[in-house]
Protein backbone atom coordinates (compact mmCIF):
# COMPACT_ATOMS: atom_id res chain seq x y z
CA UNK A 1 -11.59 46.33 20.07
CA UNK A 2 -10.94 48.87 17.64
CA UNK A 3 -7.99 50.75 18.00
CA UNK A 4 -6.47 54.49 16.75
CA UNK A 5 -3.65 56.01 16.10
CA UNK A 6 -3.23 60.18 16.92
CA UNK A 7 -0.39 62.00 16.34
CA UNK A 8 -0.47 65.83 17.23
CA UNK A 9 2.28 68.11 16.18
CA UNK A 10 2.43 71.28 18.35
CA UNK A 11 4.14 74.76 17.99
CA UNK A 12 7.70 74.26 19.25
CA UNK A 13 7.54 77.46 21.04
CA UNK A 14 5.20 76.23 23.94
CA UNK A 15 6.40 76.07 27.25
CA UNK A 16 6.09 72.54 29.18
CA UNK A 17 3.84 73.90 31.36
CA UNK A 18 1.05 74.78 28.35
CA UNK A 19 2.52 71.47 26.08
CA UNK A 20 1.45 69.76 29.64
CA UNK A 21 -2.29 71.37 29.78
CA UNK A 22 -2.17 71.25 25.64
CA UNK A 23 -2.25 67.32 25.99
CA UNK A 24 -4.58 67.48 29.30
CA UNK A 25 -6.84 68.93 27.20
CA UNK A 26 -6.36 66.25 24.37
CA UNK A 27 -6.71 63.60 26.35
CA UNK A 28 -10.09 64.52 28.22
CA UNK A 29 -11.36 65.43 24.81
CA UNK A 30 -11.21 61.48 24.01
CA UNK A 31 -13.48 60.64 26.73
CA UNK A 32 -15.37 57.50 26.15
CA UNK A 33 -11.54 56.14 24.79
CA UNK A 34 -8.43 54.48 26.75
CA UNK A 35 -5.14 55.62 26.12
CA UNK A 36 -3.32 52.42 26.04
CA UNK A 37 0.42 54.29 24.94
CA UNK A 38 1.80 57.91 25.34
CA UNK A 39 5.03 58.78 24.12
CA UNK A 40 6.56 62.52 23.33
CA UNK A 41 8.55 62.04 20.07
CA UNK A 42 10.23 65.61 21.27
CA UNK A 43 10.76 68.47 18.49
CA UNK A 44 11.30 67.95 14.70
CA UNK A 45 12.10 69.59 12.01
CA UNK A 46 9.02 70.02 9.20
CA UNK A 47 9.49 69.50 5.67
CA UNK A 48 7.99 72.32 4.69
CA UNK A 49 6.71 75.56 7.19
CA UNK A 50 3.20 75.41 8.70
CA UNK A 51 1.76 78.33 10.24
CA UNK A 52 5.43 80.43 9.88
CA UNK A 53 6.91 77.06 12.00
CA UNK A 54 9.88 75.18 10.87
CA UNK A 55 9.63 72.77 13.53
CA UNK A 56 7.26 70.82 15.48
CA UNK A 57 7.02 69.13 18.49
CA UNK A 58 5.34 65.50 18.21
CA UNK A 59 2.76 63.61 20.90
CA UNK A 60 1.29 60.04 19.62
CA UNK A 61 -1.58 58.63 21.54
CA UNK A 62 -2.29 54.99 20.56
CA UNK A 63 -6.32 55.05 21.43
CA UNK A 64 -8.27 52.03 22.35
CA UNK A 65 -12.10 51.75 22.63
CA UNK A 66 -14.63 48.46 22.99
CA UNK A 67 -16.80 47.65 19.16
CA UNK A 68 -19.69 47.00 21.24
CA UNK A 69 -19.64 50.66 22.24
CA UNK A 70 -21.53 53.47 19.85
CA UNK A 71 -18.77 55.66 20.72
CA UNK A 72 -15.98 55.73 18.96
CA UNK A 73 -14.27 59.19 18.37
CA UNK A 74 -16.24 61.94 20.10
CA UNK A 75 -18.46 63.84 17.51
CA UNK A 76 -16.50 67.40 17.29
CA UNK A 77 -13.24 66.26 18.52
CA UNK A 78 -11.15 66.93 15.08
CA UNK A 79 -12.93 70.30 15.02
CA UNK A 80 -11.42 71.15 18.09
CA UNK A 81 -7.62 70.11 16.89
CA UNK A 82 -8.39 72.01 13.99
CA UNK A 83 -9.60 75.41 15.94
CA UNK A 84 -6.41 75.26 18.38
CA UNK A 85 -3.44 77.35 17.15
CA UNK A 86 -1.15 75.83 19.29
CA UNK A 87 -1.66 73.08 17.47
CA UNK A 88 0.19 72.76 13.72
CA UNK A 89 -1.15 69.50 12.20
CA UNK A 90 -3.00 66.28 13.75
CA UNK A 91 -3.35 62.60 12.17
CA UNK A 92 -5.98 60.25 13.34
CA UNK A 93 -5.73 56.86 11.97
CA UNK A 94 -7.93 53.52 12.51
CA UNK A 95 -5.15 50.70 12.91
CA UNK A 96 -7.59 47.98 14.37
C-alpha cells in the first residue's frame, strides 16, 4: 500500500462555508485514493508572506491507495492546487 502525505495551506480569509467546499473539492480530486486521516491544523502564521498573506490556514490529508493499482495520484491534480488562488502553498509527500 503506498501511502501520501498532503498538506494544503489556504488563504485565512475564507469563510467555513468555501474552506468546507475548498476541501470538497480536494478530496474528490483524489479519486481513485482513500483518505485514511483528516485533521484541520487551524490558522498559522507564515514565515515569510505568500500571495500578500501573513497567515495560513492548514488541512493535512494522509492518502492511501493499493500498489497493485496504476493509479496513484490523478494525472493533473497538482496543476489544479497550483491554478486555485484560494489556495497559498500545497506539499505532497510519498511516506510509504
Amino acid at each position: 500500500m503506498r501511502s501520501y502525505d498532503l498538506v494544503v495551506v489556504l488563504r485565512p480569509s475564507l469563510k467555513d462555508m468555501e474552506r468546507k467546499k475548498l476541501i470538497d473539492v480536494v478530496k474528490t480530486s483524489l479519486k481513485g485514493m482513500k483518505i485514511a486521516k483528516e485533521e484541520e491544523w487551524g490558522q498559522k502564521p507564515l514565515a515569510y508572506t505568500i500571495k500578500k498573506e501573513a497567515a495560513g490556514y492548514y488541512i493535512l490529508l494522509k492518502l492511501e491507495t493499493d500498489p497493485s493499482s496504476p493509479e496513484t495520484i490523478p494525472a493533473g491534480f497538482e496543476q489544479k492546487l497550483l491554478i486555485n488562488d484560494s489556495i497559498l502553498r500545497h506539499l505532497l509527500l510519498r511516506t510509504k
